[in-house]
Protein backbone atom coordinates (compact mmCIF):
# COMPACT_ATOMS: atom_id res chain seq x y z
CA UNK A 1 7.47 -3.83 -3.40
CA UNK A 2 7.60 -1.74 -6.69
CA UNK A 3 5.47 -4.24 -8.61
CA UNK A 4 2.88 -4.36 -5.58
CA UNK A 5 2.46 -0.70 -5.90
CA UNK A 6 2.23 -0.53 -9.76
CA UNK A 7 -0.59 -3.33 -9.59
CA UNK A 8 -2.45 -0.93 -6.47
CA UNK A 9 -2.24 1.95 -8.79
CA UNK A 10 -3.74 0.40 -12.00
CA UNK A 11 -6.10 -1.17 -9.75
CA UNK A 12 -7.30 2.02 -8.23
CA UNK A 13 -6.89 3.82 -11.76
CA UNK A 14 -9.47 0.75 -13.23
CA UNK A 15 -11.80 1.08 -10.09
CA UNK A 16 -11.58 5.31 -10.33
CA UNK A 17 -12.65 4.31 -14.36
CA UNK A 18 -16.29 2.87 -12.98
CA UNK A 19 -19.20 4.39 -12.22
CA UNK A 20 -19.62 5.76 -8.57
CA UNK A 21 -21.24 3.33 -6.64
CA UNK A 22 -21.86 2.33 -3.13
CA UNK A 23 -19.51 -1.21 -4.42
CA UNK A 24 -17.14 1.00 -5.77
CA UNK A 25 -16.48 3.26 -2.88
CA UNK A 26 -16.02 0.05 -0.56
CA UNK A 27 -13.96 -1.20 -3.14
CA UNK A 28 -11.79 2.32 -3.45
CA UNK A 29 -11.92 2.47 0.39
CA UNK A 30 -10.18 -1.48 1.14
CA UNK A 31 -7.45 -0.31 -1.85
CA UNK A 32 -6.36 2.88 0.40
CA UNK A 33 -5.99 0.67 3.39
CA UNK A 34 -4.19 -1.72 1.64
CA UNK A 35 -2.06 1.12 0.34
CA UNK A 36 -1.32 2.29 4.10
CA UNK A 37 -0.48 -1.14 5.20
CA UNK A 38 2.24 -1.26 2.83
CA UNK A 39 3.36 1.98 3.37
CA UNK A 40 3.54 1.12 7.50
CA UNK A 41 5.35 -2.16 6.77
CA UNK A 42 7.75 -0.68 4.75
CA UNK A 43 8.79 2.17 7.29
CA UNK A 44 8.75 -0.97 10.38
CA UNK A 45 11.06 -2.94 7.90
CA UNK A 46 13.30 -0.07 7.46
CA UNK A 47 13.48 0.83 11.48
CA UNK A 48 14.36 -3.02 12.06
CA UNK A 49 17.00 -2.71 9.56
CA UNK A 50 18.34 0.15 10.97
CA UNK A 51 18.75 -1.25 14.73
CA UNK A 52 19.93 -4.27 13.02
CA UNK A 53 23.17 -2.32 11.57
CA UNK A 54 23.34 -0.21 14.79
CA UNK A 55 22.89 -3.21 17.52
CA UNK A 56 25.95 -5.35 15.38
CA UNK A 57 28.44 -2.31 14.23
């Protein structure tokens, strides 16, 4: 998960590094979403953890 979220951030940091275009804003937009998927899947991961330990404890 760390590694996916170094490579997002360079990636953003190289796509923030071009010149504003119509391509780059699409671009910038798909990398937030991305970002926000991860960030979703990582929170549902850690609630199906959680019942995990609390369902067989």
């Amino acid at each position: 998960m760390a590694a996916l979220l170094r490579r997002t951030g360079s990636a953003m940091a190289a796509l923030l590094a071009e010149p504003l275009t119509a391509s780059t804003l699409r671009r910038r937009e798909v990398l937030r979403r991305l970002d926000i998927v991860g960030l979703r899947l990582s929170e549902a991961a850690d609630h199906h953890a959680t019942a995990a330990i609390k369902r067989w404890t």
